[in-house]
C-alpha atoms as a PDB file:
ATOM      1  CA  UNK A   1      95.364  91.334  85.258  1.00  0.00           C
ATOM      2  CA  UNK A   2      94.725  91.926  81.348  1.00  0.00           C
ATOM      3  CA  UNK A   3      96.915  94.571  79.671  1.00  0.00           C
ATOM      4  CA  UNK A   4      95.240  97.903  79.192  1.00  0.00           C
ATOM      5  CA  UNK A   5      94.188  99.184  75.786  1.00  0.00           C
ATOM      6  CA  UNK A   6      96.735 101.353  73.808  1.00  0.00           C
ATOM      7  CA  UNK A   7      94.118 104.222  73.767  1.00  0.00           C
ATOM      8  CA  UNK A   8      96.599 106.306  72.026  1.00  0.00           C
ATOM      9  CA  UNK A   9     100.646 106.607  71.028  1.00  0.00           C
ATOM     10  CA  UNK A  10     100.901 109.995  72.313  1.00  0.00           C
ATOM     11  CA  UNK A  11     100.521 112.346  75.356  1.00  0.00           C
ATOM     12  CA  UNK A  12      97.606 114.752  75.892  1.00  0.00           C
ATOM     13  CA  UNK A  13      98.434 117.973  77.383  1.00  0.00           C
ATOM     14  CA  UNK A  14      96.225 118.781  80.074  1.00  0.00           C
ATOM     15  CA  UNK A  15      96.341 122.167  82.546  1.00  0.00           C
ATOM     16  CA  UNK A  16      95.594 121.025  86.049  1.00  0.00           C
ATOM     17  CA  UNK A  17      94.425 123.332  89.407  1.00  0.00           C
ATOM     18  CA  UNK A  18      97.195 122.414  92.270  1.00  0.00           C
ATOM     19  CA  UNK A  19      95.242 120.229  94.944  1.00  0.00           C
ATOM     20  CA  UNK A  20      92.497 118.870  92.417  1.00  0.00           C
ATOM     21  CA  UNK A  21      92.096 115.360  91.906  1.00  0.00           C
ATOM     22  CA  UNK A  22      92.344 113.676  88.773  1.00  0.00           C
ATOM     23  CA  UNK A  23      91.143 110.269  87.558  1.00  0.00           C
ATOM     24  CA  UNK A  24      93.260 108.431  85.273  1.00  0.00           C
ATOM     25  CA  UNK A  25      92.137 105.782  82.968  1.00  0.00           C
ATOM     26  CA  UNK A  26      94.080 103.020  83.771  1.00  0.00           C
ATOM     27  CA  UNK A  27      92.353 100.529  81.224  1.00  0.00           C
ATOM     28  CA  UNK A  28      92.508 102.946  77.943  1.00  0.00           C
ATOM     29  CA  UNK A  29      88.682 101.973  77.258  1.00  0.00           C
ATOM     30  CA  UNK A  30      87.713 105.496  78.170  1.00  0.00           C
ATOM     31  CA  UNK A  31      86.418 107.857  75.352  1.00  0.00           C
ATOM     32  CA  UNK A  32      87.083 110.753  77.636  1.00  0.00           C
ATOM     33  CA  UNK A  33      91.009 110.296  77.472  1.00  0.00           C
ATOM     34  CA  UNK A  34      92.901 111.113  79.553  1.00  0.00           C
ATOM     35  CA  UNK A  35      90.646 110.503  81.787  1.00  0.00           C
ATOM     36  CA  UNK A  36      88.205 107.478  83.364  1.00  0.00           C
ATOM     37  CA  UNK A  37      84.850 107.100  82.334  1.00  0.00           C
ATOM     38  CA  UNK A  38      83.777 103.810  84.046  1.00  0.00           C
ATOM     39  CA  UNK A  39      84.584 102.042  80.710  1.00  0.00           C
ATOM     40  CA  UNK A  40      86.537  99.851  83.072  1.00  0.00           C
ATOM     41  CA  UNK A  41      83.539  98.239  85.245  1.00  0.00           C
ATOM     42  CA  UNK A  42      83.367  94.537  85.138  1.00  0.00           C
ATOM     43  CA  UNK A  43      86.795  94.217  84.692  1.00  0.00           C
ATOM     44  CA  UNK A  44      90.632  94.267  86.340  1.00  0.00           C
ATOM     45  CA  UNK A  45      91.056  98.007  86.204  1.00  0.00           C
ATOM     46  CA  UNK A  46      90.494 100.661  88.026  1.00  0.00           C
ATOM     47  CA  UNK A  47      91.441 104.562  87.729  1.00  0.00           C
ATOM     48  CA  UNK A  48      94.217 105.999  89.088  1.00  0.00           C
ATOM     49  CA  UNK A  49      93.890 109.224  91.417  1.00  0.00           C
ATOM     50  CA  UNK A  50      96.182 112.099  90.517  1.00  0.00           C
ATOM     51  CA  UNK A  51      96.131 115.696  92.706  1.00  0.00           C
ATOM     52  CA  UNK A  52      98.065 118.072  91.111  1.00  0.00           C
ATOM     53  CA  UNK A  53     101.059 119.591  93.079  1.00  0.00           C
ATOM     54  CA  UNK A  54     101.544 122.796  91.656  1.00  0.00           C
ATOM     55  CA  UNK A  55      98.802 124.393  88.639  1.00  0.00           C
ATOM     56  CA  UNK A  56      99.791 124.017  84.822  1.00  0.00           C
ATOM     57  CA  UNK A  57     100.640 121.965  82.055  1.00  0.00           C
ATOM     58  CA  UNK A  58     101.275 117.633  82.909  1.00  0.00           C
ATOM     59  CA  UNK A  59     101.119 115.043  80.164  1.00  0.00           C
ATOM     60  CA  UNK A  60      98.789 112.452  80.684  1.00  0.00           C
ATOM     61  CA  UNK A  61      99.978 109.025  79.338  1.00  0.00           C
ATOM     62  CA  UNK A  62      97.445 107.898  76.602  1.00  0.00           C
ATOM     63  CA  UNK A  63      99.271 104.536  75.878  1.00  0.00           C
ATOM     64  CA  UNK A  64      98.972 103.061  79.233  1.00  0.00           C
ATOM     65  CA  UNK A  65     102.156 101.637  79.568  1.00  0.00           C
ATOM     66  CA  UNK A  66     104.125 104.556  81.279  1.00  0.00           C
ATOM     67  CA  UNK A  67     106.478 103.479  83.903  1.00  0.00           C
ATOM     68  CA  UNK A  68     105.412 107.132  85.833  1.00  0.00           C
ATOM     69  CA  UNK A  69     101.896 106.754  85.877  1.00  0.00           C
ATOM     70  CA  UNK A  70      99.594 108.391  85.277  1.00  0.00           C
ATOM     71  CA  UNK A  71     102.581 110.977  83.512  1.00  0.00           C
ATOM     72  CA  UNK A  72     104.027 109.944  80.055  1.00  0.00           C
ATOM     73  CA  UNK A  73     107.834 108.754  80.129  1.00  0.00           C
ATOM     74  CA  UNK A  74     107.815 108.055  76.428  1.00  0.00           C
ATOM     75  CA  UNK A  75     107.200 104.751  76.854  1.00  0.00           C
ATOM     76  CA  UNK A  76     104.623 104.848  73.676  1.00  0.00           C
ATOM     77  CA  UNK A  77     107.625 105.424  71.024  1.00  0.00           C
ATOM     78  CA  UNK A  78     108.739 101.643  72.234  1.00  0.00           C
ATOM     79  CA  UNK A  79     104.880 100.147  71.482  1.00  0.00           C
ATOM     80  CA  UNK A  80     104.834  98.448  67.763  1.00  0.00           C
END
């Protein structure tokens, strides 16, 4: 598998409805971050389903290296 694009070096807050699914973009081609687009078709990614667990705030990873995916750790402050 290819490593994902670095779509961004920092969270984006989104509010999320408990029990709604959510479709990470796994390859960080999508312009609708955080987010899948199909941006990904032809290649090794695919998204990443998220349902919610409770509504409010989560932090979507933008940098696509998180360890808690699809939820930013911080891992972006360690990218160059």
């Amino acid at each position: 598998m290819t490593e994902p694009v670095v779509a961004g070096k920092a969270p984006i807050g989104v509010n999320v409805e408990e029990g709604k699914t959510y479709y990470w973009c796994t390859c960080g081609k999508s312009a609708g971050q955080p987010f899948c687009d199909g941006s990904h078709r032809g290649g090794d990614f695919a998204p990443q389903a998220y349902t919610a667990t409770k509504t409010g705030q989560v932090w979507f990873c933008t940098c696509k290296h998180t360890a808690g995916a699809p939820l930013c750790d911080g891992s972006h402050k360690k990218l160059p």
